[in-house]
PDB file of N, CA and C in Angstrom:
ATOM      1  N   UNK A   1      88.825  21.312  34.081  1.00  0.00           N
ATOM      2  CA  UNK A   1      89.279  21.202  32.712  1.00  0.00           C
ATOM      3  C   UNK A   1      88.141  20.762  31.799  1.00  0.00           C
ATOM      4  N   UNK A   2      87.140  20.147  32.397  1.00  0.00           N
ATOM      5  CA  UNK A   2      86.214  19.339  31.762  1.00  0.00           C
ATOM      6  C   UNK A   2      85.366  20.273  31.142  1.00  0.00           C
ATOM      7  N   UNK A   3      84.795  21.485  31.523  1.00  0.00           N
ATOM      8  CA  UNK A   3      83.653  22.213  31.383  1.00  0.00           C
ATOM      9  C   UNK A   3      84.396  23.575  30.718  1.00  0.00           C
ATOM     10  N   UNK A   4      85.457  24.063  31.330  1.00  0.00           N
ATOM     11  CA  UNK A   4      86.134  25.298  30.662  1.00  0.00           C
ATOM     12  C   UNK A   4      87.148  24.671  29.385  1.00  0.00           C
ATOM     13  N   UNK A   5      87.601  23.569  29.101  1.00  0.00           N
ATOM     14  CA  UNK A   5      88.085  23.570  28.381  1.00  0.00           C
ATOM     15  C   UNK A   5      87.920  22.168  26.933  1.00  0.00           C
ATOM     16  N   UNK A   6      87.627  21.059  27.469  1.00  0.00           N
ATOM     17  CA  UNK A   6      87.075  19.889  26.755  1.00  0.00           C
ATOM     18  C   UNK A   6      85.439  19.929  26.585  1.00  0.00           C
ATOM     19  N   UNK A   7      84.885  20.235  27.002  1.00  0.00           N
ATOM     20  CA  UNK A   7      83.775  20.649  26.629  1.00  0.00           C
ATOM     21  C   UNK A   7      83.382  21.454  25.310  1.00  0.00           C
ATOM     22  N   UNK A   8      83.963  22.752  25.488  1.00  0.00           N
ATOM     23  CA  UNK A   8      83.763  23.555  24.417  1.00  0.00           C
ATOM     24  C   UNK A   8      84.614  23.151  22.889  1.00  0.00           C
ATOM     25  N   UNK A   9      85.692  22.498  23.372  1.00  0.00           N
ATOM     26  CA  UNK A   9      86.164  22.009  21.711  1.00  0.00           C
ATOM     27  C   UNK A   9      85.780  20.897  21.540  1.00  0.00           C
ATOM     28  N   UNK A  10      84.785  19.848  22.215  1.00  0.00           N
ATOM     29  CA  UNK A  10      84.066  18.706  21.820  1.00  0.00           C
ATOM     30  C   UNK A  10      82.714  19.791  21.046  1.00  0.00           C
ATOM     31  N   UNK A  11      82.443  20.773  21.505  1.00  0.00           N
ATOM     32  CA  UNK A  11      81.294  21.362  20.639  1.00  0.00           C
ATOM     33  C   UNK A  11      81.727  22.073  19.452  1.00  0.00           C
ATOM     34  N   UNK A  12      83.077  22.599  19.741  1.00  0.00           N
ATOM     35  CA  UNK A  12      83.996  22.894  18.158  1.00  0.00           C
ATOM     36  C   UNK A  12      83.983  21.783  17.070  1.00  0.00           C
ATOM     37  N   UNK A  13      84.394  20.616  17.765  1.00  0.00           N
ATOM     38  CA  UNK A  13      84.802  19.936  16.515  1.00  0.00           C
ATOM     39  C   UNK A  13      83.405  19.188  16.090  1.00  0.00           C
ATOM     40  N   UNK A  14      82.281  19.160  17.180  1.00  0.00           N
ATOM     41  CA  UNK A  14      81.328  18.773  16.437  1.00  0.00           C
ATOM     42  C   UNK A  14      80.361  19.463  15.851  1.00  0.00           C
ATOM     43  N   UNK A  15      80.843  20.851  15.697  1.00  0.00           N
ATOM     44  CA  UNK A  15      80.145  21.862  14.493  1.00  0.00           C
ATOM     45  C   UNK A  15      80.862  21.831  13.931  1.00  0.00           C
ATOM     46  N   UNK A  16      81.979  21.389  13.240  1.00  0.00           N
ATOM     47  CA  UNK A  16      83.086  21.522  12.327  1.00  0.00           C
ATOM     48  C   UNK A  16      82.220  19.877  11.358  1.00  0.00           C
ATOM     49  N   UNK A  17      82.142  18.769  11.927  1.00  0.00           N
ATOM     50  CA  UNK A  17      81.645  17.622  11.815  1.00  0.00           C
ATOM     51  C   UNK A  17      80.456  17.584  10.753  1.00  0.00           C
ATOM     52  N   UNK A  18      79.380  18.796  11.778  1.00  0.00           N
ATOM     53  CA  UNK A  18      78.021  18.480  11.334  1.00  0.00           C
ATOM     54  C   UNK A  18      77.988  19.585   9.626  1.00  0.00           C
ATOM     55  N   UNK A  19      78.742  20.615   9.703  1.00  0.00           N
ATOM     56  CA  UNK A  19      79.140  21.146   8.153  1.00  0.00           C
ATOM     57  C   UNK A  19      79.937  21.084   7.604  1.00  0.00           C
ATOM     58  N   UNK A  20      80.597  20.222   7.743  1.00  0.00           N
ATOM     59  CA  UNK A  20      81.792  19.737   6.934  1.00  0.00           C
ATOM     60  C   UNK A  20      83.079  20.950   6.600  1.00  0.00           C
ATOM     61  N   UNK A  21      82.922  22.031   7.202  1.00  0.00           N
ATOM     62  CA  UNK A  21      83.776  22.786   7.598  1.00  0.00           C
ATOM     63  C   UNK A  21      85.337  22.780   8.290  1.00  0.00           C
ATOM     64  N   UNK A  22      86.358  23.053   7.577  1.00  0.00           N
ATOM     65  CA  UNK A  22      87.575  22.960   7.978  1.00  0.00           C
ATOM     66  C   UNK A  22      87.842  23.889   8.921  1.00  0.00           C
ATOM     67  N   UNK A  23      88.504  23.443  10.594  1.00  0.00           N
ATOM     68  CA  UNK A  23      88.790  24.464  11.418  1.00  0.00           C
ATOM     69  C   UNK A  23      90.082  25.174  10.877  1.00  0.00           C
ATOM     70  N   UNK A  24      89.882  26.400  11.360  1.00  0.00           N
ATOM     71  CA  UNK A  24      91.527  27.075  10.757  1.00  0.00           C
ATOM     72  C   UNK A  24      92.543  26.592  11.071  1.00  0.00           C
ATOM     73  N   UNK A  25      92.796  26.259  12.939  1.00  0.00           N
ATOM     74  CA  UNK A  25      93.851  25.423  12.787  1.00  0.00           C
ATOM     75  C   UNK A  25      93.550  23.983  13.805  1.00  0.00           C
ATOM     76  N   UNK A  26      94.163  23.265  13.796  1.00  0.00           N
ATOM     77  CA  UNK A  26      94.019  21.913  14.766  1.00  0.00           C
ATOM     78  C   UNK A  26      94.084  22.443  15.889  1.00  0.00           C
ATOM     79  N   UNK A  27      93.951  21.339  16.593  1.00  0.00           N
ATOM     80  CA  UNK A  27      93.296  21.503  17.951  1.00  0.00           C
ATOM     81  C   UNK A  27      94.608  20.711  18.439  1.00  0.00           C
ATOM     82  N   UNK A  28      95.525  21.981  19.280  1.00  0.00           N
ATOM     83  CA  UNK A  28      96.720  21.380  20.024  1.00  0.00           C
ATOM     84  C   UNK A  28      96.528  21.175  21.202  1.00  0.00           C
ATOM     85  N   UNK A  29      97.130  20.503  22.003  1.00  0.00           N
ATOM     86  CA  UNK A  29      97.251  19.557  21.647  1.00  0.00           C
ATOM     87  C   UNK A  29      95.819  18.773  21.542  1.00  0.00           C
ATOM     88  N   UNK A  30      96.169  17.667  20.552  1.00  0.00           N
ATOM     89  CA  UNK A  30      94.431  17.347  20.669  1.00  0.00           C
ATOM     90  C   UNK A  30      93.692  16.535  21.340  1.00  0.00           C
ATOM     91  N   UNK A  31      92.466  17.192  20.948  1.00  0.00           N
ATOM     92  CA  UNK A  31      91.303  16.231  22.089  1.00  0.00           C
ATOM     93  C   UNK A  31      91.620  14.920  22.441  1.00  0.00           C
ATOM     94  N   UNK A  32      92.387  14.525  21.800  1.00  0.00           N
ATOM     95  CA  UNK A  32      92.316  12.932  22.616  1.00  0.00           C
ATOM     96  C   UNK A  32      93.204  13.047  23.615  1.00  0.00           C
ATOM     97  N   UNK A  33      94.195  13.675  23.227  1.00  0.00           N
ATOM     98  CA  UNK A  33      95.627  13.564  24.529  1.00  0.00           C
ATOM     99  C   UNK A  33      94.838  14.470  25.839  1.00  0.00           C
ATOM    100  N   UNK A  34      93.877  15.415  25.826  1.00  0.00           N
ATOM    101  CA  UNK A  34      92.717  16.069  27.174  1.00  0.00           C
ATOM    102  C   UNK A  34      92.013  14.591  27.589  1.00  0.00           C
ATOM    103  N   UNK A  35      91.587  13.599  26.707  1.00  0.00           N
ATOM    104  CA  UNK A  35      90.448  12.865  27.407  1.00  0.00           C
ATOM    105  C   UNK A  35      91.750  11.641  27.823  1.00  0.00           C
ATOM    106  N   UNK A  36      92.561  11.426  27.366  1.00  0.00           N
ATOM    107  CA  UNK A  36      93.682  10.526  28.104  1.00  0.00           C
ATOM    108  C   UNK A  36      93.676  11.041  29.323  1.00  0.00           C
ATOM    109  N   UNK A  37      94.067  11.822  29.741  1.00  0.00           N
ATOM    110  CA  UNK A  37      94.375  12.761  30.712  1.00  0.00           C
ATOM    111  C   UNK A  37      93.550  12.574  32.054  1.00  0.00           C
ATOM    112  N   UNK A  38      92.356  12.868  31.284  1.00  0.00           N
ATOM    113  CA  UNK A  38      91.441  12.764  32.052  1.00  0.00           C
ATOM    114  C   UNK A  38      90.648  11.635  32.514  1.00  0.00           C
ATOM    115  N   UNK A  39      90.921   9.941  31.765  1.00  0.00           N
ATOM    116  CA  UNK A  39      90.526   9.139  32.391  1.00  0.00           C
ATOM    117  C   UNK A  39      91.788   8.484  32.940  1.00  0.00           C
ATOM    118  N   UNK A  40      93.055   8.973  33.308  1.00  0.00           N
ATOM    119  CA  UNK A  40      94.023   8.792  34.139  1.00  0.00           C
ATOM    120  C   UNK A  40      93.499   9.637  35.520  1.00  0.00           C
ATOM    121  N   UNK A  41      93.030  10.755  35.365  1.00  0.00           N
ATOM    122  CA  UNK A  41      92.160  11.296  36.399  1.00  0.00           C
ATOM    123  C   UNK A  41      90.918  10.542  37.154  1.00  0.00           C
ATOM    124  N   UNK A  42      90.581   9.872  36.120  1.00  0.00           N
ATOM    125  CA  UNK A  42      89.159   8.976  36.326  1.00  0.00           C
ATOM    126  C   UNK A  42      89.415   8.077  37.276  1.00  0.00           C
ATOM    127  N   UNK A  43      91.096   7.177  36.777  1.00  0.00           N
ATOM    128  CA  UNK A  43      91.722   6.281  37.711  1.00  0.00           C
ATOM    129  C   UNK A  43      91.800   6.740  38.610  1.00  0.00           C
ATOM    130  N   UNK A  44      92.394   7.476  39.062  1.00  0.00           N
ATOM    131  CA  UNK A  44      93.106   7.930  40.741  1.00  0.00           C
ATOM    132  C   UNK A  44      91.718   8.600  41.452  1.00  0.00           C
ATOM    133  N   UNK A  45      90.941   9.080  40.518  1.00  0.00           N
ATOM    134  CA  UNK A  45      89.530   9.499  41.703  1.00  0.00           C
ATOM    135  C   UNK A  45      88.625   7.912  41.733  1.00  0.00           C
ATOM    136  N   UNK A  46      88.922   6.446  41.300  1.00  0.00           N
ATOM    137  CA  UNK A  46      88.444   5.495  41.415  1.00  0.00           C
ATOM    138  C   UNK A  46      88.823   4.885  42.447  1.00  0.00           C
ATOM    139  N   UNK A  47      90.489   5.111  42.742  1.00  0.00           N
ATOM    140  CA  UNK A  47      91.234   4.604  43.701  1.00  0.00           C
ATOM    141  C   UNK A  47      90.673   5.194  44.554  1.00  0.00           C
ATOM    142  N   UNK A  48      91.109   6.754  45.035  1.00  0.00           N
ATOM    143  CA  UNK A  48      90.495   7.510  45.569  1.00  0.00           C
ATOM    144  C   UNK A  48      88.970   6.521  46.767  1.00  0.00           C
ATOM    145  N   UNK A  49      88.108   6.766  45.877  1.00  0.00           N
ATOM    146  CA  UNK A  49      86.671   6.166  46.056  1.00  0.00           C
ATOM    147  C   UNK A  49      86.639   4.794  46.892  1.00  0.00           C
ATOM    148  N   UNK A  50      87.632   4.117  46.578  1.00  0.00           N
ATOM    149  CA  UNK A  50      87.489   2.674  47.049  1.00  0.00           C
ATOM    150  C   UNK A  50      88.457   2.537  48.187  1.00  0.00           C
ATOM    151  N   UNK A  51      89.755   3.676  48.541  1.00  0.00           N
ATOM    152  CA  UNK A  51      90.152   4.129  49.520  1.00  0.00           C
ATOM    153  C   UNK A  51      89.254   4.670  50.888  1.00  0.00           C
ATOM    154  N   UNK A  52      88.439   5.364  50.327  1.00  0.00           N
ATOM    155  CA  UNK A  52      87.521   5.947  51.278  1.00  0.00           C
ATOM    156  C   UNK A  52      86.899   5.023  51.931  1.00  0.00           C
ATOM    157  N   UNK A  53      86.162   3.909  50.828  1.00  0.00           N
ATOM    158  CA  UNK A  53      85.140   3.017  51.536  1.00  0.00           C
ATOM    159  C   UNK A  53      85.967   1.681  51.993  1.00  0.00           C
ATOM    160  N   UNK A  54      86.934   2.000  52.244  1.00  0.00           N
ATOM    161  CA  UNK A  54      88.000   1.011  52.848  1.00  0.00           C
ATOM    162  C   UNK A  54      87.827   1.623  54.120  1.00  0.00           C
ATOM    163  N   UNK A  55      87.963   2.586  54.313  1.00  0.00           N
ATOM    164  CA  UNK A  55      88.645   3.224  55.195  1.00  0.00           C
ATOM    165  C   UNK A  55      86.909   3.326  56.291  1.00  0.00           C
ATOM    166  N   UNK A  56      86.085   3.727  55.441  1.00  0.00           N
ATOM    167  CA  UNK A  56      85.009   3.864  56.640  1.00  0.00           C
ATOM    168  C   UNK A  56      84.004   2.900  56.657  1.00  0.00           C
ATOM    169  N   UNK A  57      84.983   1.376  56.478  1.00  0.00           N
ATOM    170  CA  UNK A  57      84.241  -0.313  56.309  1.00  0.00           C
ATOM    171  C   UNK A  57      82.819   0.369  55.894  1.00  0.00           C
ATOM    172  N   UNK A  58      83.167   0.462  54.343  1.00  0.00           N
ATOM    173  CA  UNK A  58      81.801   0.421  53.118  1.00  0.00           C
ATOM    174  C   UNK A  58      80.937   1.013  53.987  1.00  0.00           C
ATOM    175  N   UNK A  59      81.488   2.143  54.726  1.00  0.00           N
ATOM    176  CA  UNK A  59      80.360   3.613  55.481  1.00  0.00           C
ATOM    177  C   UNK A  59      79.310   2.696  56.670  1.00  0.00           C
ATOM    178  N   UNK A  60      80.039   2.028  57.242  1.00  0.00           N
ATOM    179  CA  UNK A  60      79.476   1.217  58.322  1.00  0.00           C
ATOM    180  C   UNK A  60      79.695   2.386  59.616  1.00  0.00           C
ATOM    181  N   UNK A  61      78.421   2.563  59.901  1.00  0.00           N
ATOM    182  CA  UNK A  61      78.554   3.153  61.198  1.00  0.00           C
ATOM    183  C   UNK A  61      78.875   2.651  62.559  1.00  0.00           C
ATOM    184  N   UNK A  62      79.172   2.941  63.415  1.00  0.00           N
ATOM    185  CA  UNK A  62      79.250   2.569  64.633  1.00  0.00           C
ATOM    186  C   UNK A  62      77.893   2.053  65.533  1.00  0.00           C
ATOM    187  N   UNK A  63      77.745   1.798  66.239  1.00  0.00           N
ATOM    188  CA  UNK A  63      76.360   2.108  67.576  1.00  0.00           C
ATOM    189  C   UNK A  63      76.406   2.887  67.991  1.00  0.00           C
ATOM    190  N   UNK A  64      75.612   3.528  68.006  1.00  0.00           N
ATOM    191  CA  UNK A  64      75.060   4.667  68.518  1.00  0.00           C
ATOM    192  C   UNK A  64      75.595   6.230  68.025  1.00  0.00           C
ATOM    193  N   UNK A  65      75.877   5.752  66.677  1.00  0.00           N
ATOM    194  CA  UNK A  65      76.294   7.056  65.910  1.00  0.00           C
ATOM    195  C   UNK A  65      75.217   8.292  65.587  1.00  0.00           C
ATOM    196  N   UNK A  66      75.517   9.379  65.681  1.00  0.00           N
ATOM    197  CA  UNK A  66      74.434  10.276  65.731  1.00  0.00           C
ATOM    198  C   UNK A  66      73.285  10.355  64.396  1.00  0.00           C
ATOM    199  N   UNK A  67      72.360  10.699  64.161  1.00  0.00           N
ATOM    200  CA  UNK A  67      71.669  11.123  62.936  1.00  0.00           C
ATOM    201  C   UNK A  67      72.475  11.953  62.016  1.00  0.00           C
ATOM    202  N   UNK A  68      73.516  12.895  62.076  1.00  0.00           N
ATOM    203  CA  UNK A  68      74.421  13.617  61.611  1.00  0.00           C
ATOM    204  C   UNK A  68      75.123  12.814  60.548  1.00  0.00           C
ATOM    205  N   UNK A  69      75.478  11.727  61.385  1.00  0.00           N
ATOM    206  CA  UNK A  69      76.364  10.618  61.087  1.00  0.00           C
ATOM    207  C   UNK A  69      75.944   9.795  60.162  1.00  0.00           C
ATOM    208  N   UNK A  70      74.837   9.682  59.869  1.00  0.00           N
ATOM    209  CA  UNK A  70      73.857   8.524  59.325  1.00  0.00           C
ATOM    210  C   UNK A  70      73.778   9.928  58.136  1.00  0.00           C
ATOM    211  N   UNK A  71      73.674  10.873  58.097  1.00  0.00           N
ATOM    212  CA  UNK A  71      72.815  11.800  57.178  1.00  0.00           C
ATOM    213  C   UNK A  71      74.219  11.940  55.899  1.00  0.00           C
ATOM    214  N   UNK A  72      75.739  12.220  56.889  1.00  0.00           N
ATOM    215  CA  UNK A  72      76.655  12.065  56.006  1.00  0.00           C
ATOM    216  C   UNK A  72      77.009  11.095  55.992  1.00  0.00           C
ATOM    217  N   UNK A  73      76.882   9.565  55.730  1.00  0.00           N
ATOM    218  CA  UNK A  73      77.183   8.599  55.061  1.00  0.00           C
ATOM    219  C   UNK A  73      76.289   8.566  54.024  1.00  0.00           C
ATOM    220  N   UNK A  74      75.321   8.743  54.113  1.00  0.00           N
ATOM    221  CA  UNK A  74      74.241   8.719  52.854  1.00  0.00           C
ATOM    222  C   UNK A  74      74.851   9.563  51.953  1.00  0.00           C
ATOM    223  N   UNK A  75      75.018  10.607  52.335  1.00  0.00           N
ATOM    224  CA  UNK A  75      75.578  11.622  51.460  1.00  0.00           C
ATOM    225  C   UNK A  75      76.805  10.985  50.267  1.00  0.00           C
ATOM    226  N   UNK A  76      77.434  10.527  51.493  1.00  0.00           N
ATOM    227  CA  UNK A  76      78.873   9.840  50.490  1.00  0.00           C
ATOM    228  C   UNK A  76      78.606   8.481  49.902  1.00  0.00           C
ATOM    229  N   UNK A  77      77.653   8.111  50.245  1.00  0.00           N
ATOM    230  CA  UNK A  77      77.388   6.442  48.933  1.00  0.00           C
ATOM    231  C   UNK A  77      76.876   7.866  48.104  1.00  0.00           C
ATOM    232  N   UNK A  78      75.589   8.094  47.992  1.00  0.00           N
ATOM    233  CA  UNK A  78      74.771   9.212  46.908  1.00  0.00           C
ATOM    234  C   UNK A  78      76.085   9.769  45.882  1.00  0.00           C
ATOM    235  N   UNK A  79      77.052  10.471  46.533  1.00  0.00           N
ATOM    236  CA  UNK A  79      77.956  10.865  45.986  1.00  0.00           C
ATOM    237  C   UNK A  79      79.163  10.040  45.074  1.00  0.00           C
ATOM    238  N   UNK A  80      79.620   8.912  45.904  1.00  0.00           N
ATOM    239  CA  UNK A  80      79.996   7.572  45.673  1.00  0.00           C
ATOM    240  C   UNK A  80      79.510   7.077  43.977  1.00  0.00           C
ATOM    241  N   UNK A  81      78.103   7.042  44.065  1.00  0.00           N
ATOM    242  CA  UNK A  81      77.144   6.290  42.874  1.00  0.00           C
ATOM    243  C   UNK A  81      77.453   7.689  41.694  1.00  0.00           C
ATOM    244  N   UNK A  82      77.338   8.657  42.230  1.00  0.00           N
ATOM    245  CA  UNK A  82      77.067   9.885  41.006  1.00  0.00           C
ATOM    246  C   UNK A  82      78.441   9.762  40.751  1.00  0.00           C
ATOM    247  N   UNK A  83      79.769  10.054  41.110  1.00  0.00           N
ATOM    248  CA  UNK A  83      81.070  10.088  40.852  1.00  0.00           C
ATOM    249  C   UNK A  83      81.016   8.817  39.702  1.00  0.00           C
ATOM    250  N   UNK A  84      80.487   7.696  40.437  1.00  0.00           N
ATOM    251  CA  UNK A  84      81.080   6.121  39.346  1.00  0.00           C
ATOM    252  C   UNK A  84      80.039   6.294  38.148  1.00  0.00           C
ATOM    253  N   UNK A  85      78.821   6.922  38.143  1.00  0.00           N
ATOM    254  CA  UNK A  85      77.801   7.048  36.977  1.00  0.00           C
ATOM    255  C   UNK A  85      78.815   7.809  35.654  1.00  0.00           C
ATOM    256  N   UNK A  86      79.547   9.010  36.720  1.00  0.00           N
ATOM    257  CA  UNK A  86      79.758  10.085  35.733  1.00  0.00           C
ATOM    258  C   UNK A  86      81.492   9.591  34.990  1.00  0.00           C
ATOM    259  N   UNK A  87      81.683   8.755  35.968  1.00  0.00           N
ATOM    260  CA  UNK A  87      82.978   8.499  35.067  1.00  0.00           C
ATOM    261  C   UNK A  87      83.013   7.288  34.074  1.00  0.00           C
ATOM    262  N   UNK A  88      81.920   6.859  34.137  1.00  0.00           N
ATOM    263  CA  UNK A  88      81.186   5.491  33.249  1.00  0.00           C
ATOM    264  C   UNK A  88      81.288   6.118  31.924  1.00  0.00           C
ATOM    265  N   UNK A  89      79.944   7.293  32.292  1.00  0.00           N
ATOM    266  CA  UNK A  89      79.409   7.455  30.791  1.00  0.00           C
ATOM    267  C   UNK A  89      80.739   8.788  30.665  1.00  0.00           C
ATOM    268  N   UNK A  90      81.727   9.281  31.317  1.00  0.00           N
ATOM    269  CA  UNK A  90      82.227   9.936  30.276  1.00  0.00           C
ATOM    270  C   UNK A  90      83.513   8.679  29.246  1.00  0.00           C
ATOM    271  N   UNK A  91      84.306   7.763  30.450  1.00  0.00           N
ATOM    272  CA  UNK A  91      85.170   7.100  29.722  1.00  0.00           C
ATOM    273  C   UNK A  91      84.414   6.286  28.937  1.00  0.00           C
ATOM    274  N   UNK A  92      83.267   5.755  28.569  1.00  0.00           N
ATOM    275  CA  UNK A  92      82.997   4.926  27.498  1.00  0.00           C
ATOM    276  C   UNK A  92      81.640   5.286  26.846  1.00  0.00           C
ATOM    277  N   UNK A  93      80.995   6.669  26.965  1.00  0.00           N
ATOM    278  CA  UNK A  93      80.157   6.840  25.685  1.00  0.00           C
ATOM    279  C   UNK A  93      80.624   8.401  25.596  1.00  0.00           C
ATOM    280  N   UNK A  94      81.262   9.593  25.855  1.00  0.00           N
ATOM    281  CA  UNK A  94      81.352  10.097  25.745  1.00  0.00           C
ATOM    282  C   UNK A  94      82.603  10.472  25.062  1.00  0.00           C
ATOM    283  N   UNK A  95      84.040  10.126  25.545  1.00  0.00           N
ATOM    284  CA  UNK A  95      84.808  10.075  24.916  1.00  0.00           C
ATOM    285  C   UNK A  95      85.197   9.651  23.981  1.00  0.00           C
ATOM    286  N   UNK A  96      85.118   8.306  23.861  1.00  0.00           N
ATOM    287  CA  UNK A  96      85.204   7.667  22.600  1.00  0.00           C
ATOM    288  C   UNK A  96      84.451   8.204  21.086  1.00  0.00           C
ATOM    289  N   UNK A  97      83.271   8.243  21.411  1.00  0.00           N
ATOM    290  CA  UNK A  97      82.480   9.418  20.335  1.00  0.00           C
ATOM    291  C   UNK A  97      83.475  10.604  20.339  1.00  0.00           C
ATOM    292  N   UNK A  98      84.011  11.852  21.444  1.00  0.00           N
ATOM    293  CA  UNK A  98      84.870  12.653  20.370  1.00  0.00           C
ATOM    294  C   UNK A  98      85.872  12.194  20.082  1.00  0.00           C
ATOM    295  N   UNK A  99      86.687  11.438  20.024  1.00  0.00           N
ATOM    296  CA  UNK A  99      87.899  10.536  19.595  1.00  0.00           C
ATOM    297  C   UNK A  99      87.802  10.728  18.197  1.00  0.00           C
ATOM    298  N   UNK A 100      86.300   9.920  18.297  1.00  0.00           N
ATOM    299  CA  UNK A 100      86.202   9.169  16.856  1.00  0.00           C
ATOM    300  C   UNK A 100      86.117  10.436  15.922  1.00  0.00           C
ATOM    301  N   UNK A 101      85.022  11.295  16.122  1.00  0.00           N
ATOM    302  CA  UNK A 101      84.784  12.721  14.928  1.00  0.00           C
ATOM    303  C   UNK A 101      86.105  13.239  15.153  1.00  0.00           C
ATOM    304  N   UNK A 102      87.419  13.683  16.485  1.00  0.00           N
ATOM    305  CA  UNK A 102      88.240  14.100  15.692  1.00  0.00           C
ATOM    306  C   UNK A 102      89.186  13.261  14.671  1.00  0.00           C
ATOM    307  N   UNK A 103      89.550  12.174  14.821  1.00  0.00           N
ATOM    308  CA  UNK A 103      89.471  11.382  13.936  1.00  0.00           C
ATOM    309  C   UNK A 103      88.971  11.334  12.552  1.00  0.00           C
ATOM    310  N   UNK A 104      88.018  11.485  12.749  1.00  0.00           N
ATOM    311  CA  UNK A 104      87.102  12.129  11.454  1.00  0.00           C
ATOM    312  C   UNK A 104      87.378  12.785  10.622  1.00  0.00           C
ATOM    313  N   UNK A 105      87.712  13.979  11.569  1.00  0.00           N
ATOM    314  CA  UNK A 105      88.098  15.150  10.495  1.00  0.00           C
ATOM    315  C   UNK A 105      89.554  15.159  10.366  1.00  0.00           C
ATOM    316  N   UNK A 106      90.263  14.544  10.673  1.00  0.00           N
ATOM    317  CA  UNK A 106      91.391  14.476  10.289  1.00  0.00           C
ATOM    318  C   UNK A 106      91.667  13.590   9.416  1.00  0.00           C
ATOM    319  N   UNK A 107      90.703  12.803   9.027  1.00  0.00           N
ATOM    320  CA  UNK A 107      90.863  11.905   7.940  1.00  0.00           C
ATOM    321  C   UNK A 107      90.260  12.390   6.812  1.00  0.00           C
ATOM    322  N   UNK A 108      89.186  13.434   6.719  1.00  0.00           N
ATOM    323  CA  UNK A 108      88.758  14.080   6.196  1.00  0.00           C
ATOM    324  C   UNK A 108      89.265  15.285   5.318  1.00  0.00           C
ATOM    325  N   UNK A 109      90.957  15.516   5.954  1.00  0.00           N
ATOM    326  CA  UNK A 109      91.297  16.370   5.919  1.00  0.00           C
ATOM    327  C   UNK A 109      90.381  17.816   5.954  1.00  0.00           C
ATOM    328  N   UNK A 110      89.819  17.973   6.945  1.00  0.00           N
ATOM    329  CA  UNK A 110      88.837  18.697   7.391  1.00  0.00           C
ATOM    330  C   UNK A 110      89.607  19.838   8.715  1.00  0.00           C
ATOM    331  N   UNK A 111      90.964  19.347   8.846  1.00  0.00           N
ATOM    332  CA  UNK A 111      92.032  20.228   9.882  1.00  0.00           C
ATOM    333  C   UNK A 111      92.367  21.205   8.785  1.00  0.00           C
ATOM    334  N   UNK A 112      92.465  22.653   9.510  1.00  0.00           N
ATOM    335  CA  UNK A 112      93.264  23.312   8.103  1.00  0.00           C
ATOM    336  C   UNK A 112      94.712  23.192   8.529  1.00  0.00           C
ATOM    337  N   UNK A 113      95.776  23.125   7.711  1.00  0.00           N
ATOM    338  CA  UNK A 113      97.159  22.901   7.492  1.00  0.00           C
ATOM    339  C   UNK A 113      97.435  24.137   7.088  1.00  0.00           C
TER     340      UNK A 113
END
């Protein structure tokens, strides 16, 4: 949803923003109720995350676990860190910024009606 669909109307409404241009029509439902959505998504892939490393005592290997073994635990902290990076900066510098411009233009009356 992120890339085919919130993506491209975060770049709508912030060319609508940067020329002060009224879109023809609003954005249904709107961008904020997609990024709600999606850091309710954020939650359950957090749970998710901390399920896992419950589950494989914080990727503690065994003795005498193979190199295989060692190669995919690395893998899943690496993965682990990029998942929690990316849901950082989208729930608190990314979203909030389009919040705010659609906001913007709706105060702007910058939606066309």
């Amino acid at each position: 949803m992120e890339e085919q669909e919130l993506y491209p109307l975060i770049n709508t409404l912030e060319a609508a923003r940067k020329r002060k241009r009224r879109l023809v029509v609003p954005i249904v439902p709107p961008v904020r109720n997609r990024v709600k959505e999606l850091e309710e998504e954020h939650t359950l892939l957090g749970k998710e995350l901390r399920n896992f490393r419950s589950i494989t005592q914080e990727y503690a290997l065994q003795a005498g676990s193979c190199a295989q073994c060692k190669a995919l635990y690395d893998l899943l902290v690496e993965f682990g860190n990029e998942l929690v990076l990316h849901i950082h900066l989208e729930n608190n510098v990314l979203f909030p910024k389009v919040v705010a411009v659609e906001k913007e233009l709706e105060n702007r009356s910058l939606f066309g009606r």
